[in-house]
N, C-alpha and C. Protein backbone atom coordinates (compact mmCIF):
# COMPACT_ATOMS: atom_id res chain seq x y z
N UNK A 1 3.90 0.28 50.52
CA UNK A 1 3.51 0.87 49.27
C UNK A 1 4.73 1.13 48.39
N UNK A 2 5.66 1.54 48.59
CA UNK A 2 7.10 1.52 48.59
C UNK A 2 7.59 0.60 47.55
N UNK A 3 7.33 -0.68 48.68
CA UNK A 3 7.98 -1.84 47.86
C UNK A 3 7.12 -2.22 46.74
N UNK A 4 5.50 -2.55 46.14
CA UNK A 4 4.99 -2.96 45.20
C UNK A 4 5.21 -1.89 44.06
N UNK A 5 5.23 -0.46 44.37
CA UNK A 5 6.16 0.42 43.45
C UNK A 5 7.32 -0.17 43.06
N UNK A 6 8.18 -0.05 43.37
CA UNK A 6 9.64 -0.49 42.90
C UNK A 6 9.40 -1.95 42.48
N UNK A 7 8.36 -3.09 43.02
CA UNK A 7 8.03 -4.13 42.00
C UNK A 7 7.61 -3.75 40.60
N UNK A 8 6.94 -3.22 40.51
CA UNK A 8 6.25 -2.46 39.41
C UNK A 8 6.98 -2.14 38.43
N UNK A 9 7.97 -1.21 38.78
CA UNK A 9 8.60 -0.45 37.98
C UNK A 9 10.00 -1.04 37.42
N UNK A 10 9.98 -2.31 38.19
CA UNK A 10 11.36 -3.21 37.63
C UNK A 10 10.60 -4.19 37.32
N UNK A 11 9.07 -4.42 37.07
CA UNK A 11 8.62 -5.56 35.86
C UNK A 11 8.48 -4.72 34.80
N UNK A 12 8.14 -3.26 34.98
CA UNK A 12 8.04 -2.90 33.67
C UNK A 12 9.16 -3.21 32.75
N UNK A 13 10.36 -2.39 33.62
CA UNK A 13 11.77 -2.83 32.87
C UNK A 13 12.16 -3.86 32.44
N UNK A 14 11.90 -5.12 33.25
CA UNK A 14 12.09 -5.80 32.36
C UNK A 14 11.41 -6.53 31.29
N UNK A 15 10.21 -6.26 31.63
CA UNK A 15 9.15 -6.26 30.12
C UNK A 15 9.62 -5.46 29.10
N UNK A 16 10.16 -4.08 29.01
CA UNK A 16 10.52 -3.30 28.24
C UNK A 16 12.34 -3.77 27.71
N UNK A 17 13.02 -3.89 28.45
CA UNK A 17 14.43 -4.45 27.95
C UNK A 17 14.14 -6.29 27.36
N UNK A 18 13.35 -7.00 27.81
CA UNK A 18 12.62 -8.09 26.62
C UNK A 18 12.04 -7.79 25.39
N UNK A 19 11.14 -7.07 25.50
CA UNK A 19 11.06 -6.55 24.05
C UNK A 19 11.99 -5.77 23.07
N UNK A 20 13.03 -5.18 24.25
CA UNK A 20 14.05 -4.65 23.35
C UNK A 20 14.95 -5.63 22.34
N UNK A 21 15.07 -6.59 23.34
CA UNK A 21 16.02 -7.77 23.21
C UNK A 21 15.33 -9.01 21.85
N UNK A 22 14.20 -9.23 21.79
CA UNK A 22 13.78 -10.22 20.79
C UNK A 22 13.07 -8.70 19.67
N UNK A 23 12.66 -7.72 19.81
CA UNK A 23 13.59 -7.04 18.52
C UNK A 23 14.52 -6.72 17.65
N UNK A 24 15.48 -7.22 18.53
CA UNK A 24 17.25 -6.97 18.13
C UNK A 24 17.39 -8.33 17.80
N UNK A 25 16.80 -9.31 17.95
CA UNK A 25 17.23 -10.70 17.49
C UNK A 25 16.24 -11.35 16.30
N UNK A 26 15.44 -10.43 16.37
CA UNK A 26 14.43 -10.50 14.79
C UNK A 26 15.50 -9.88 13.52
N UNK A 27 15.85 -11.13 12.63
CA UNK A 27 16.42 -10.44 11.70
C UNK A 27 15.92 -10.81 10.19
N UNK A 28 15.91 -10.08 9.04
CA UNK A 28 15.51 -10.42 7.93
C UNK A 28 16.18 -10.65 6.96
N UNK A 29 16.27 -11.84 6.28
CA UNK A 29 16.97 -11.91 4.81
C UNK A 29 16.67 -11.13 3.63
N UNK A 30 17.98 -11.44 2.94
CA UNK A 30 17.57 -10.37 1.71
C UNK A 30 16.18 -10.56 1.17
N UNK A 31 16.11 -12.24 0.90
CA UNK A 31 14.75 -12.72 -0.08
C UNK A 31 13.75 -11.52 0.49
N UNK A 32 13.27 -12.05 2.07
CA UNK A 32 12.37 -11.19 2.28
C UNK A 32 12.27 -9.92 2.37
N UNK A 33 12.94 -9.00 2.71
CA UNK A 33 13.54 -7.70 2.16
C UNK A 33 13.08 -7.64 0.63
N UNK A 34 13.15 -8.40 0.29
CA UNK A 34 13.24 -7.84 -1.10
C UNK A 34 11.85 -8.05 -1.56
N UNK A 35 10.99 -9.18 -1.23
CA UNK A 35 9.82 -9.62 -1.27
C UNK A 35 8.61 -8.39 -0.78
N UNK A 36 9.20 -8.25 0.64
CA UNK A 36 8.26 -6.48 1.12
C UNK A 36 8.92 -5.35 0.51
N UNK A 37 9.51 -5.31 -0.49
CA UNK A 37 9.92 -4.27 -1.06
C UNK A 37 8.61 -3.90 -2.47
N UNK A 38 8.59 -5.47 -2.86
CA UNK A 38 8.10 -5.95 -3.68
C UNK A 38 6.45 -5.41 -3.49
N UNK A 39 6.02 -5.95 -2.37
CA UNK A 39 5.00 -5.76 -1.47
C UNK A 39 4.36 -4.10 -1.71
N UNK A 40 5.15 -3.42 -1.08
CA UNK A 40 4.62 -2.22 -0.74
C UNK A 40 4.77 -1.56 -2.33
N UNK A 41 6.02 -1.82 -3.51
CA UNK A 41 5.70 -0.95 -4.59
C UNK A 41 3.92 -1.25 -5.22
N UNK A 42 4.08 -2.52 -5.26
CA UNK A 42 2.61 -2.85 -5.47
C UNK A 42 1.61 -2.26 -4.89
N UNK A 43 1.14 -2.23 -3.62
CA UNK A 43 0.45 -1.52 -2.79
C UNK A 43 0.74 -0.28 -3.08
N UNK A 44 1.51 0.37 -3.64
CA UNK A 44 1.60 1.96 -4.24
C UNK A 44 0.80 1.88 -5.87
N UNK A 45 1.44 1.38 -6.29
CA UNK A 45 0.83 1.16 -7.83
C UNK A 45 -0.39 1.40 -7.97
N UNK A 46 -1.23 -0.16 -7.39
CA UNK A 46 -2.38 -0.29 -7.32
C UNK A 46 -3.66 0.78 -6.89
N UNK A 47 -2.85 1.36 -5.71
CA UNK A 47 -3.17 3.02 -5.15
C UNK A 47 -3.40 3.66 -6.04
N UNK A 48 -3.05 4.16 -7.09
CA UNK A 48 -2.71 5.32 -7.73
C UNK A 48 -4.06 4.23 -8.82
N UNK A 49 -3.70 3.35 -9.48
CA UNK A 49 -4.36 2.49 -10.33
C UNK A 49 -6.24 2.47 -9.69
N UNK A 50 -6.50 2.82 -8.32
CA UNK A 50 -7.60 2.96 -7.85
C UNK A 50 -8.06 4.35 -8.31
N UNK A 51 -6.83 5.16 -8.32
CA UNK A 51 -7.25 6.41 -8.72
C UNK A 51 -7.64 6.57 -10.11
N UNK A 52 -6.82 6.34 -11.06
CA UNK A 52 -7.22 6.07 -12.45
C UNK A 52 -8.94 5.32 -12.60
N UNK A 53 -9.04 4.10 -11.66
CA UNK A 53 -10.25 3.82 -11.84
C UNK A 53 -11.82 4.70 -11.44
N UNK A 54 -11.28 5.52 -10.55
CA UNK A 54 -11.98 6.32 -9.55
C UNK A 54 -12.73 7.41 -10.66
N UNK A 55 -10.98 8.24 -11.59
CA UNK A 55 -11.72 8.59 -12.43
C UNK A 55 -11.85 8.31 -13.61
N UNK A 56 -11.88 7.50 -14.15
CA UNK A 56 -12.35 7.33 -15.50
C UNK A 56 -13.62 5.92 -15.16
N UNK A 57 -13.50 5.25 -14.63
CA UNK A 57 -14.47 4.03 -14.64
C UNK A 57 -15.78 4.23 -13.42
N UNK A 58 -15.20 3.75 -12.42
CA UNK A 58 -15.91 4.22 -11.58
C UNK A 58 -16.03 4.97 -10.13
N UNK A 59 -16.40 5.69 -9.89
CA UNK A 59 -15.97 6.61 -8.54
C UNK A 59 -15.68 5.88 -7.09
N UNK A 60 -16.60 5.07 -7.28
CA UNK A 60 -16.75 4.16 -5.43
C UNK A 60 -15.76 3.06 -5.25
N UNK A 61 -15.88 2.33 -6.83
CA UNK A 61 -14.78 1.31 -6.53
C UNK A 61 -13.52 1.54 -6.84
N UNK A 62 -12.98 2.72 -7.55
CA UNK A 62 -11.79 3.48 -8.25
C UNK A 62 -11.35 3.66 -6.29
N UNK A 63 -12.50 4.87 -5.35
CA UNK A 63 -11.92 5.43 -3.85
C UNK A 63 -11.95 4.10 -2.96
N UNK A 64 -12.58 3.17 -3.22
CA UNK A 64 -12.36 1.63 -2.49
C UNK A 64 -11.45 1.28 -2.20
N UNK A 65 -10.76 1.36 -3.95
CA UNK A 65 -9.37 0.25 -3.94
C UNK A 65 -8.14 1.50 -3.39
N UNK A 66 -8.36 2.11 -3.91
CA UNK A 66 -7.28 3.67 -3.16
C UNK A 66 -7.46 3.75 -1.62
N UNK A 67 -8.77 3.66 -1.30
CA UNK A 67 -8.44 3.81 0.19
C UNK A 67 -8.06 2.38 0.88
N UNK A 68 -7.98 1.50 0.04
CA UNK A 68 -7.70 -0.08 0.89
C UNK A 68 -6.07 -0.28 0.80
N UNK A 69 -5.48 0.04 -0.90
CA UNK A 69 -4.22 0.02 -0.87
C UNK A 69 -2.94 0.49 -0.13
N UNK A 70 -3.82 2.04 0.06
CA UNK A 70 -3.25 2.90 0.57
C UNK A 70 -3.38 2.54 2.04
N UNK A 71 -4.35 2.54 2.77
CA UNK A 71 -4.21 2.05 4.34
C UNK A 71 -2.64 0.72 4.34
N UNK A 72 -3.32 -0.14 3.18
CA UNK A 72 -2.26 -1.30 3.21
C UNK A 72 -0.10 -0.73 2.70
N UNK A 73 0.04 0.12 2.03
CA UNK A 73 0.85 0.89 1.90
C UNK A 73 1.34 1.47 3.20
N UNK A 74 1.07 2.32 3.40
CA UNK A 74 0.69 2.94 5.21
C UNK A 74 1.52 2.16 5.87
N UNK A 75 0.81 1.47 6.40
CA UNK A 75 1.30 -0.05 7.46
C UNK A 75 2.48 -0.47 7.16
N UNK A 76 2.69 -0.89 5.55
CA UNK A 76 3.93 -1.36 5.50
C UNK A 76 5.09 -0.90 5.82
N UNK A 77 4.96 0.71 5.76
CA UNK A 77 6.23 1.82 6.04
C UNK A 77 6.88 1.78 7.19
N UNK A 78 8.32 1.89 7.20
CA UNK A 78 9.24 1.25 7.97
C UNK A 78 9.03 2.47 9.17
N UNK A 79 9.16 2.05 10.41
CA UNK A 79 8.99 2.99 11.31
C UNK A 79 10.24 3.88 12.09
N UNK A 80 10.83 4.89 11.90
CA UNK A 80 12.21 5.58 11.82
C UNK A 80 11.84 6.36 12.99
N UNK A 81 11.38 6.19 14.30
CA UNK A 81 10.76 7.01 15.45
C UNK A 81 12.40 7.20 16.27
N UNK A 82 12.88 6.06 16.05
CA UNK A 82 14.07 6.08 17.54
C UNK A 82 15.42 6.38 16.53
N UNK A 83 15.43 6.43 15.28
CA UNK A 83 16.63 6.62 14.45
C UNK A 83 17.15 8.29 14.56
């Protein structure tokens, strides 16, 4: 029992130091950097632009596009957990 433990726990590792490793070798150019920069101000805009529609035009499709942008906004945000 011993030994399939300690199998276990050194596939995890190295499942976990692989994913460390082709994270660290994922890298991005400016273009695209700059492109999801591009990305998410839009997805903010449009947010707020759902809101404007929400209230002055119409209520359902004004909270539609706000709650779709915004989920899509959300997601895009860079994740700062291990920094």
């Amino acid at each position: 029992m011993g030994k399939t433990m300690s199998t276990r726990s050194s596939v995890i590792i190295y499942i976990d130091n692989l994913v460390k490793m082709i994270s660290i070798n994922i890298k991005t150019t400016k273009g695209e950097t700059m492109i999801q920069a591009i990305y998410i101000a839009l997805c903010f805009a449009i947010m707020f632009l759902g809101l404007i529609i929400a209230l002055h035009i119409h209520t359902w499709i004004g909270l539609s596009i706000m709650i779709l942008f915004g989920i899509k906004f959300m997601l895009q945000l860079p994740n700062n957990e291990g920094v």
